[in-house]
Protein backbone atom coordinates (compact mmCIF):
# COMPACT_ATOMS: atom_id res chain seq x y z
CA UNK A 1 0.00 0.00 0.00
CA UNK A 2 2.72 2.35 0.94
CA UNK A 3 4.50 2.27 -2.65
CA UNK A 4 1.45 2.68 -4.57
CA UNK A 5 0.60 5.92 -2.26
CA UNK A 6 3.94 7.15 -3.26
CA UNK A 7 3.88 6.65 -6.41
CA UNK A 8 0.11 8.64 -6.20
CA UNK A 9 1.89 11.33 -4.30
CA UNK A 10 4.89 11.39 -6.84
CA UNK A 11 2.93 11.17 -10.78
CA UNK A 12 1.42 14.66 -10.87
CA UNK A 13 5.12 16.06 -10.02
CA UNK A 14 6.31 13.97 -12.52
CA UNK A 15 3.24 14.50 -15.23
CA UNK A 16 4.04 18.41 -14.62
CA UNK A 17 7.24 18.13 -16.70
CA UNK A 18 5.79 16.67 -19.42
CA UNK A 19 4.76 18.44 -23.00
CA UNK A 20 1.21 18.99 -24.06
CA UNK A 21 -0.07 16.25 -26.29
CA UNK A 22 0.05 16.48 -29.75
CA UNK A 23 3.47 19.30 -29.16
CA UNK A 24 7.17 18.41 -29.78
CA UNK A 25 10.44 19.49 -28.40
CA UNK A 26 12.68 20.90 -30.74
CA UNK A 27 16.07 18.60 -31.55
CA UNK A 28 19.19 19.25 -32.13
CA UNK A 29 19.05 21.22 -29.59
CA UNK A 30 22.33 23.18 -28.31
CA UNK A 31 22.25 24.90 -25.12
CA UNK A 32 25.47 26.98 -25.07
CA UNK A 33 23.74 28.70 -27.80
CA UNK A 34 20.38 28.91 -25.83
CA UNK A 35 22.22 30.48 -22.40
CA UNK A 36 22.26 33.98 -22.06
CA UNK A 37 19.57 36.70 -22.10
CA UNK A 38 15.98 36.25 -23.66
CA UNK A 39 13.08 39.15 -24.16
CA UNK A 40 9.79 38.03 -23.46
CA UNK A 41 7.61 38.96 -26.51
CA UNK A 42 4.59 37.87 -25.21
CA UNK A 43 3.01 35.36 -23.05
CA UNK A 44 -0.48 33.69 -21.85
CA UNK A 45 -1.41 35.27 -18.42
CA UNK A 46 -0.62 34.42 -15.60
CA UNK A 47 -0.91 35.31 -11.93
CA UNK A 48 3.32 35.09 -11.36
CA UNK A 49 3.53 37.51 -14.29
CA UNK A 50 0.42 39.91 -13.64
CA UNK A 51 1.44 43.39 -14.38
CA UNK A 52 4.30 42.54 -14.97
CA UNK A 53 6.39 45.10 -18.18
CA UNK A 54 10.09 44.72 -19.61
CA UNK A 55 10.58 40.52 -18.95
CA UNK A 56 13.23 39.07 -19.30
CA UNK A 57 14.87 35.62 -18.98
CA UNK A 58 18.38 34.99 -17.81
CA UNK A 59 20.13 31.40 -18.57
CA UNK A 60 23.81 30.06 -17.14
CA UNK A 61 25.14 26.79 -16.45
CA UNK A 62 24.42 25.71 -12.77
CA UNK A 63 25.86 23.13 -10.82
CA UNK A 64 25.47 19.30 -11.28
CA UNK A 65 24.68 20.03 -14.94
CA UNK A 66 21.80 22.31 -14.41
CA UNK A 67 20.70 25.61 -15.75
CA UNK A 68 20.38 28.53 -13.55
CA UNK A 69 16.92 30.38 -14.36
CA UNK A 70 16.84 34.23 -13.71
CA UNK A 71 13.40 35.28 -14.40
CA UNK A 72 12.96 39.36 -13.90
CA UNK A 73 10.15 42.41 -15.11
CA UNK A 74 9.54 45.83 -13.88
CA UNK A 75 5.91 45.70 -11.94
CA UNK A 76 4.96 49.11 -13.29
CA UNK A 77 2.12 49.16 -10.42
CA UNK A 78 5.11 49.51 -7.16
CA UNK A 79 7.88 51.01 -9.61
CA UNK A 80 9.74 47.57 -8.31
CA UNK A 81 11.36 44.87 -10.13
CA UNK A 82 10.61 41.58 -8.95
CA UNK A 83 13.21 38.27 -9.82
CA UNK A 84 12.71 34.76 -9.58
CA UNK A 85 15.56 32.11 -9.75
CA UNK A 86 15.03 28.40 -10.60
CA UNK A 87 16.79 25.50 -11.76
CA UNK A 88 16.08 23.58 -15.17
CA UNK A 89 17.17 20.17 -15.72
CA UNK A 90 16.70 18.47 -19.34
CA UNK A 91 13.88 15.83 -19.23
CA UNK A 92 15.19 13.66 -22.87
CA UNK A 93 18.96 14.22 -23.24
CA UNK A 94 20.71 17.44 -23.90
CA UNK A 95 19.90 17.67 -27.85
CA UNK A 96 16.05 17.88 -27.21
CA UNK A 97 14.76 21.05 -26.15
CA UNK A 98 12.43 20.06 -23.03
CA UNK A 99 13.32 20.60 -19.73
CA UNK A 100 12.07 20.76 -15.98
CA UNK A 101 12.12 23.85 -14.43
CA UNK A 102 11.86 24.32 -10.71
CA UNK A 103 11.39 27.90 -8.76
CA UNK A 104 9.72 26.11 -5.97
CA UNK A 105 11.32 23.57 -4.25
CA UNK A 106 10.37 20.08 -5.75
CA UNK A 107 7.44 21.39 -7.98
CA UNK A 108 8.49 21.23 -11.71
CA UNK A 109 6.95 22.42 -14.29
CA UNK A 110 7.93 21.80 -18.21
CA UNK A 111 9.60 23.86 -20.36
CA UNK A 112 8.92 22.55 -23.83
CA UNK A 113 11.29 24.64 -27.09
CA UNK A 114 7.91 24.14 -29.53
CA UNK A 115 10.44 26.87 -31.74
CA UNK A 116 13.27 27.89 -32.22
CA UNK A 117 15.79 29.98 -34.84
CA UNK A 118 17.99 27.32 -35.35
CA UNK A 119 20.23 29.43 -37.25
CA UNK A 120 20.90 32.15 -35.02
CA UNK A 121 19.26 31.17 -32.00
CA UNK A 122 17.26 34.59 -31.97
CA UNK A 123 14.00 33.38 -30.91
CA UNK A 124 12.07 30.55 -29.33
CA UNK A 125 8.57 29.58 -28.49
CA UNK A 126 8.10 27.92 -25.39
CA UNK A 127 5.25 25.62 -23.99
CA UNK A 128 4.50 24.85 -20.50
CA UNK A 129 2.95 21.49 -19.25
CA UNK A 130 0.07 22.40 -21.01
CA UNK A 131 -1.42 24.73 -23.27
CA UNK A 132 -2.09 27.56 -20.71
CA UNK A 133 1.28 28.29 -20.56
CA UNK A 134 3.29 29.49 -24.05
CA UNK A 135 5.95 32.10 -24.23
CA UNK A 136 7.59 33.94 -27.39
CA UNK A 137 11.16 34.98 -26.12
CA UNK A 138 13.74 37.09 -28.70
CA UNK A 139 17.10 38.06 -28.08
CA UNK A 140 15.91 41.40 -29.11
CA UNK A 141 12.38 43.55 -27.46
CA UNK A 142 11.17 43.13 -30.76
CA UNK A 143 10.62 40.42 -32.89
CA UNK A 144 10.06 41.09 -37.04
CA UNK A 145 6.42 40.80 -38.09
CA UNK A 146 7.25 37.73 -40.33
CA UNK A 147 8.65 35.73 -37.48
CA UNK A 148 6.29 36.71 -35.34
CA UNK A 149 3.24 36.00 -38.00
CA UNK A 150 5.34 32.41 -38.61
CA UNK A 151 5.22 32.08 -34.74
CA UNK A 152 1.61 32.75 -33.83
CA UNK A 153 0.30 30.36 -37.24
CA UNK A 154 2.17 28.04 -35.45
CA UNK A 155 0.86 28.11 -31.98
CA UNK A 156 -2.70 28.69 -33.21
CA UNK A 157 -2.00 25.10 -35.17
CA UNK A 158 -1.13 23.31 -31.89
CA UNK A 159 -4.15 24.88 -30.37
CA UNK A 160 -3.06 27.76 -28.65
CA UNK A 161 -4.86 30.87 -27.31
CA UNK A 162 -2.85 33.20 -29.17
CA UNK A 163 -5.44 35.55 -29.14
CA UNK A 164 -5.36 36.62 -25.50
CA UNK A 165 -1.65 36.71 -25.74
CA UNK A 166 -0.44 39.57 -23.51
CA UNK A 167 2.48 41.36 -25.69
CA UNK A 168 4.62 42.98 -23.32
CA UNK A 169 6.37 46.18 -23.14
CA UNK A 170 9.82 47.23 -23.37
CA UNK A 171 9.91 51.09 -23.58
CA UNK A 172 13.82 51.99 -24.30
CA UNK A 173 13.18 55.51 -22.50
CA UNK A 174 13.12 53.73 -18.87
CA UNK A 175 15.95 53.27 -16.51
CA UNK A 176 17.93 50.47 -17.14
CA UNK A 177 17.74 46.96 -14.95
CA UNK A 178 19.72 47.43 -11.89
């Protein structure tokens, strides 16, 4: 009785790092080409991010093979930035774009490359566990229209919400992150 209450206790954590069905990790994936900063573009809503103006996501190598996760944005609301720092772990092997991500203790969630500029590594869509969660990041605030247009055609083909996307702001007339 006891293993099969752990194992209850254990599959949602687990199920929480998985991809939405029907939506495939990128491969041929190479992180040293993924680390460093990302713009978020836009993003499905959510309460973590509410109000939330000039994202941005920060990737390094960790410890023990990890990936330090530096989430930040300017909450334009208390004039504050907030940060949040994780860990992501891949879930496949290192050439498939779908990791774990933790910023609370043992709860994972999945971090799913759906996109990515394979050239350049100058954007990325990202999916969550399931299709509540999607993120365009650029290396850039902006994105061009075409990418962007390629971007949402694809999202909106894997079922996607792209139309309450929240596009976020980056003015280039505020104070620079401290």
């Amino acid at each position: 009785m006891r293993p099969l209450l752990i194992f209850c206790l254990i599959l949602p954590l687990l199920a929480c790092a998985s991809a939405p069905d029907g939506v495939q990790p990128v491969k041929d994936f190479e992180l040293d080409r993924y680390l460093g900063t990302w713009f978020e573009i836009a993003r499905l809503d959510h309460e973590f991010e509410q109000g939330l103006s000039r994202v941005t996501a920060n990737y390094r190598l960790a410890d023990k093979g990890g990936i330090k996760v530096i989430n930040r944005g300017f909450n334009t609301d208390t004039g504050e930035w907030q940060e949040a720092e994780g860990k992501a772990y891949f879930v496949e092997d290192r050439n498939t774009g779908h990791l774990k991500v933790s910023f609370f203790g043992p709860f994972q969630g999945a971090y799913v490359i759906v996109a990515l500029d394979k050239e350049d590594y100058q954007y990325a869509m990202v999916s969550g566990p399931d299709r509540d969660y999607l993120w365009i990041l650029s290396r850039q605030p902006s994105l061009e229209s075409s990418v962007l247009d390629k971007l949402l055609a694809q999202a909106e083909g894997l079922g996607y919400a792209t139309k309450e996307l929240i596009w976020v702001d980056h003015p280039n007339d505020e104070p620079e992150q401290d």
